[in-house]
N, C-alpha and C. Protein backbone atom coordinates (compact mmCIF):
# COMPACT_ATOMS: atom_id res chain seq x y z
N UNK A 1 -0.68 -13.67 20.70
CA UNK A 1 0.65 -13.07 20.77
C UNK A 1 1.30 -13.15 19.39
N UNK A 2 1.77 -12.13 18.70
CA UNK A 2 2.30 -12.03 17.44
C UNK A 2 3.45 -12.86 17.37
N UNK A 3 3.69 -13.57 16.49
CA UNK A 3 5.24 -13.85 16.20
C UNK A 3 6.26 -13.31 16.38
N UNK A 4 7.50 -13.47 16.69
CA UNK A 4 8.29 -12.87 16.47
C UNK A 4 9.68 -13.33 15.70
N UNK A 5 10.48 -12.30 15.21
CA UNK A 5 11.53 -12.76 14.34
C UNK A 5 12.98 -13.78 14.98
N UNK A 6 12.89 -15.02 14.21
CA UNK A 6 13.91 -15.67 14.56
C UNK A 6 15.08 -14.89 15.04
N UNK A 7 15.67 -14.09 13.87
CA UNK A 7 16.87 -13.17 13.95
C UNK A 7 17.36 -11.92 15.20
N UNK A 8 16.17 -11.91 15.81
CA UNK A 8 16.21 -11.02 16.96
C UNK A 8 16.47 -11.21 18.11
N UNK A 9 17.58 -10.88 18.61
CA UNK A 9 18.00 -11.10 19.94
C UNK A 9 18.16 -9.96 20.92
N UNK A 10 18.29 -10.20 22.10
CA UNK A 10 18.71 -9.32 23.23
C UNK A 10 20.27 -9.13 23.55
N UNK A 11 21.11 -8.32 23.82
CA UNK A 11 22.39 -8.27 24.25
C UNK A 11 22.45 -7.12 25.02
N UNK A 12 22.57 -7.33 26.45
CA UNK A 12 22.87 -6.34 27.55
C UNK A 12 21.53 -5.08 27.47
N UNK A 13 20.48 -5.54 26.66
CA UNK A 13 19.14 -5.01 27.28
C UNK A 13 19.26 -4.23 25.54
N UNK A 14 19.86 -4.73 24.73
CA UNK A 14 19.80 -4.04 23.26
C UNK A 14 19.60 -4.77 22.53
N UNK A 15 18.31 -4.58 21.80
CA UNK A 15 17.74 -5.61 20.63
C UNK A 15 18.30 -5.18 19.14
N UNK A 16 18.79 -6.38 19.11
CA UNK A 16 19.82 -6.71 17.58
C UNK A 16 19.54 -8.09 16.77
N UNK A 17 19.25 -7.00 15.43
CA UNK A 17 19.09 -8.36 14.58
C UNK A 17 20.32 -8.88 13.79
N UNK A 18 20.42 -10.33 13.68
CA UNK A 18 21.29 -10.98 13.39
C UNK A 18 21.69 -11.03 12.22
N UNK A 19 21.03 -10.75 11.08
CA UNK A 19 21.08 -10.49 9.73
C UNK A 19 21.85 -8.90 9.17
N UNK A 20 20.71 -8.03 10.27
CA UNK A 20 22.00 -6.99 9.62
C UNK A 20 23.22 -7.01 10.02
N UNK A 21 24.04 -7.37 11.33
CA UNK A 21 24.96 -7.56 11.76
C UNK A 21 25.67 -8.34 10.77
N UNK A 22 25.20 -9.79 10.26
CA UNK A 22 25.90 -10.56 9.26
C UNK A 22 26.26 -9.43 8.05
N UNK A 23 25.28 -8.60 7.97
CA UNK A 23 25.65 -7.54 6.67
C UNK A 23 26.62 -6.76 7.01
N UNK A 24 26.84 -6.30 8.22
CA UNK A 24 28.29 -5.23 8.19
C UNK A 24 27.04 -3.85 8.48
N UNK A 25 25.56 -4.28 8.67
CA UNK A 25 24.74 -3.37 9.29
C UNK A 25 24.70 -3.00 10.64
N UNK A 26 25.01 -1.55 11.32
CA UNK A 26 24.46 -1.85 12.47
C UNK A 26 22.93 -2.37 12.68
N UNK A 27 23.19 -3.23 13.62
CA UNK A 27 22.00 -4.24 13.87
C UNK A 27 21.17 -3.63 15.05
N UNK A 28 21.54 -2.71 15.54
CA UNK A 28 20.19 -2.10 16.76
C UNK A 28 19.25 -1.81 16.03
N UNK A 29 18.10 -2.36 16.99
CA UNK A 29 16.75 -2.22 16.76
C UNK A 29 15.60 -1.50 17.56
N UNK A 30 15.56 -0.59 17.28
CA UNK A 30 14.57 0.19 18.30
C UNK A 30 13.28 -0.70 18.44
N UNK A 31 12.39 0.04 19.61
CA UNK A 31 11.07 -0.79 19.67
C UNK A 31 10.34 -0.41 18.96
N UNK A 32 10.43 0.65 18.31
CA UNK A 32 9.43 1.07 16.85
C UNK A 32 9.61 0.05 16.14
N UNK A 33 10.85 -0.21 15.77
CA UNK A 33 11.20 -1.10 14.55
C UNK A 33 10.71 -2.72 15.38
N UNK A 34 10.93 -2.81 15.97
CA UNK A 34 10.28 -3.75 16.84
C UNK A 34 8.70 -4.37 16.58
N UNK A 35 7.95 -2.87 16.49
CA UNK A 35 6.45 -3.38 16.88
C UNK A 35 6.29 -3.48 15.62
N UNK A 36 6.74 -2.40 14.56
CA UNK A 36 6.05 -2.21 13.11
C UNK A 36 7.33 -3.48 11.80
N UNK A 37 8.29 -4.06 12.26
CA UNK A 37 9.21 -4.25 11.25
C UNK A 37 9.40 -5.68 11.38
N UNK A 38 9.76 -6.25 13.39
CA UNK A 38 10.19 -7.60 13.33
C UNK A 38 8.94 -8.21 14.04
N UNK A 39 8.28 -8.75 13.04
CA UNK A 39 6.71 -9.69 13.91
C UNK A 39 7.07 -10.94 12.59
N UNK A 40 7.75 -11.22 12.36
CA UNK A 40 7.89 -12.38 11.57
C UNK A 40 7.59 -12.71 9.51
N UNK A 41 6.95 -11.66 9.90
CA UNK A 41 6.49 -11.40 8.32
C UNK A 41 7.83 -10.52 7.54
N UNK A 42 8.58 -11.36 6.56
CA UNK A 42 9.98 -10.93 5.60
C UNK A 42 9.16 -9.77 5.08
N UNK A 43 8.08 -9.38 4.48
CA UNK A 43 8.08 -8.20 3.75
C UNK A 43 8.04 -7.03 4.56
N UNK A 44 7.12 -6.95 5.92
CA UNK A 44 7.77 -6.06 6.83
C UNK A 44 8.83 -5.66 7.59
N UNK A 45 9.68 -6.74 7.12
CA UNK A 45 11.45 -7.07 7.81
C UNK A 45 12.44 -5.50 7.77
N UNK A 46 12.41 -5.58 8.90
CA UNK A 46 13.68 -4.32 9.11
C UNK A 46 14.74 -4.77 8.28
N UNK A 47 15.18 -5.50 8.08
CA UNK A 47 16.86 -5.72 7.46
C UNK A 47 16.13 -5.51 5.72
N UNK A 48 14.84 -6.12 5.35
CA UNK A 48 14.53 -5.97 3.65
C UNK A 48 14.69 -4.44 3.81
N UNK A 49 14.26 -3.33 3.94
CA UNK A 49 13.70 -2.30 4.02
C UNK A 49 15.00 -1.27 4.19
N UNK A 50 16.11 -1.57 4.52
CA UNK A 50 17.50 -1.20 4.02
C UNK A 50 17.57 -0.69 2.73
N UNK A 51 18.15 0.36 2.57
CA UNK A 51 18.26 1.03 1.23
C UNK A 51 18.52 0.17 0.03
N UNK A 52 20.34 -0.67 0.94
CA UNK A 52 20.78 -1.59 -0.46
C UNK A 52 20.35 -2.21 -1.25
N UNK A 53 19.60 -3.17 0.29
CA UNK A 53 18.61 -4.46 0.20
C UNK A 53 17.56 -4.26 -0.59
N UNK A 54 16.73 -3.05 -0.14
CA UNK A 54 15.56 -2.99 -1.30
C UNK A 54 15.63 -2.73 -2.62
N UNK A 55 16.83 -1.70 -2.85
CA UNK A 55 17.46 -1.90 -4.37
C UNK A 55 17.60 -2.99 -5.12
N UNK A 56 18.04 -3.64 -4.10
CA UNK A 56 18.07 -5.25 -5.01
C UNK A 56 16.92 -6.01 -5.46
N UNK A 57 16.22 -5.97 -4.23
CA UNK A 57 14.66 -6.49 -4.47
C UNK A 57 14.16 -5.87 -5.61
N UNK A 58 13.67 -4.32 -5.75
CA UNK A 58 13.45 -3.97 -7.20
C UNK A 58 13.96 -4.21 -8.24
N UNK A 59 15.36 -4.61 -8.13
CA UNK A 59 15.92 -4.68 -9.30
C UNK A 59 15.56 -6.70 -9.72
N UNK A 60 15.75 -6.89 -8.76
CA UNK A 60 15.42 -8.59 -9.43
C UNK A 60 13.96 -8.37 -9.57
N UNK A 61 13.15 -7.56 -9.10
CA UNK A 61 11.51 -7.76 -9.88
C UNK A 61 11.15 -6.94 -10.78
N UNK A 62 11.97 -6.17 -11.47
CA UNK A 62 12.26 -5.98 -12.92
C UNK A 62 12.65 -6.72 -14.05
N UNK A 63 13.75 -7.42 -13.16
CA UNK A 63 14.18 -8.30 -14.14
C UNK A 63 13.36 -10.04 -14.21
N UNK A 64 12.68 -10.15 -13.07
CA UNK A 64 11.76 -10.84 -13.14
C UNK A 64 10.51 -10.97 -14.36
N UNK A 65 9.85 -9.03 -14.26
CA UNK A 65 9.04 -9.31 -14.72
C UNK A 65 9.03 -8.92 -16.61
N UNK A 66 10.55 -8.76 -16.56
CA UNK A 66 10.74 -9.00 -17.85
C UNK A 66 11.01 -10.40 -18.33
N UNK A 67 11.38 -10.74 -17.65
CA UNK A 67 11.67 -12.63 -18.20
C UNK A 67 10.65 -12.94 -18.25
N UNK A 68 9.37 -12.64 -17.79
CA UNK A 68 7.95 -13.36 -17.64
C UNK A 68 7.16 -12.67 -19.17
N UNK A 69 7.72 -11.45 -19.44
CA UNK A 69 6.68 -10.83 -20.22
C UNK A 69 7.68 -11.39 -21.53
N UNK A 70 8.58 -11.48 -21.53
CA UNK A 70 9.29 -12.33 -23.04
C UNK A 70 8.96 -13.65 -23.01
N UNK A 71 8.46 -13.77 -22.16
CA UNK A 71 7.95 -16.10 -22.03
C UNK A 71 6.54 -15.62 -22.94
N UNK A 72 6.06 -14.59 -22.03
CA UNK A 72 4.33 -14.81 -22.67
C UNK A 72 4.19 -14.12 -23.83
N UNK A 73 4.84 -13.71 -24.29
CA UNK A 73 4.86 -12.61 -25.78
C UNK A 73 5.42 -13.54 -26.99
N UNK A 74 6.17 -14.35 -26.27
CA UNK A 74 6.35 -15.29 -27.68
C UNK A 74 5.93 -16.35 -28.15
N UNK A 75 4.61 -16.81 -26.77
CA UNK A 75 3.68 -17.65 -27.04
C UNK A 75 2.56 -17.61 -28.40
């Protein structure tokens, strides 16, 4: 049986995750998003996969992998 996501709850037969709700996201979750998004694994996470959210993610692993390539370039 797959994992499933802490953040996911039931309310009156409607699955809502708790994270986008904390965001000011609507938090309904279809069962698509269900089978393919909340099984416990963050990189398949419905709430990462948000427009904002993933903006951000790219943008801190840009800026990640520039801090890494100025560490090793001035070795």
């Amino acid at each position: 049986m797959p994992m499933q996501c802490p953040y996911l709850f039931v309310n009156d037969g409607v699955r809502i995750c708790k994270r986008m709700v904390e965001e000011g996201v609507d938090g309904k979750v279809s069962d698509f998003d269900v089978q393919h998004y909340c099984q416990g694994n963050s990189v398949n996470c419905y709430y990462f996969r948000t427009s904002e959210k993933q903006q951000t993610i790219v943008q801190a692993e840009n800026t990640l992998k520039h801090k890494l390539s100025q560490i090793f370039t001035k070795a």
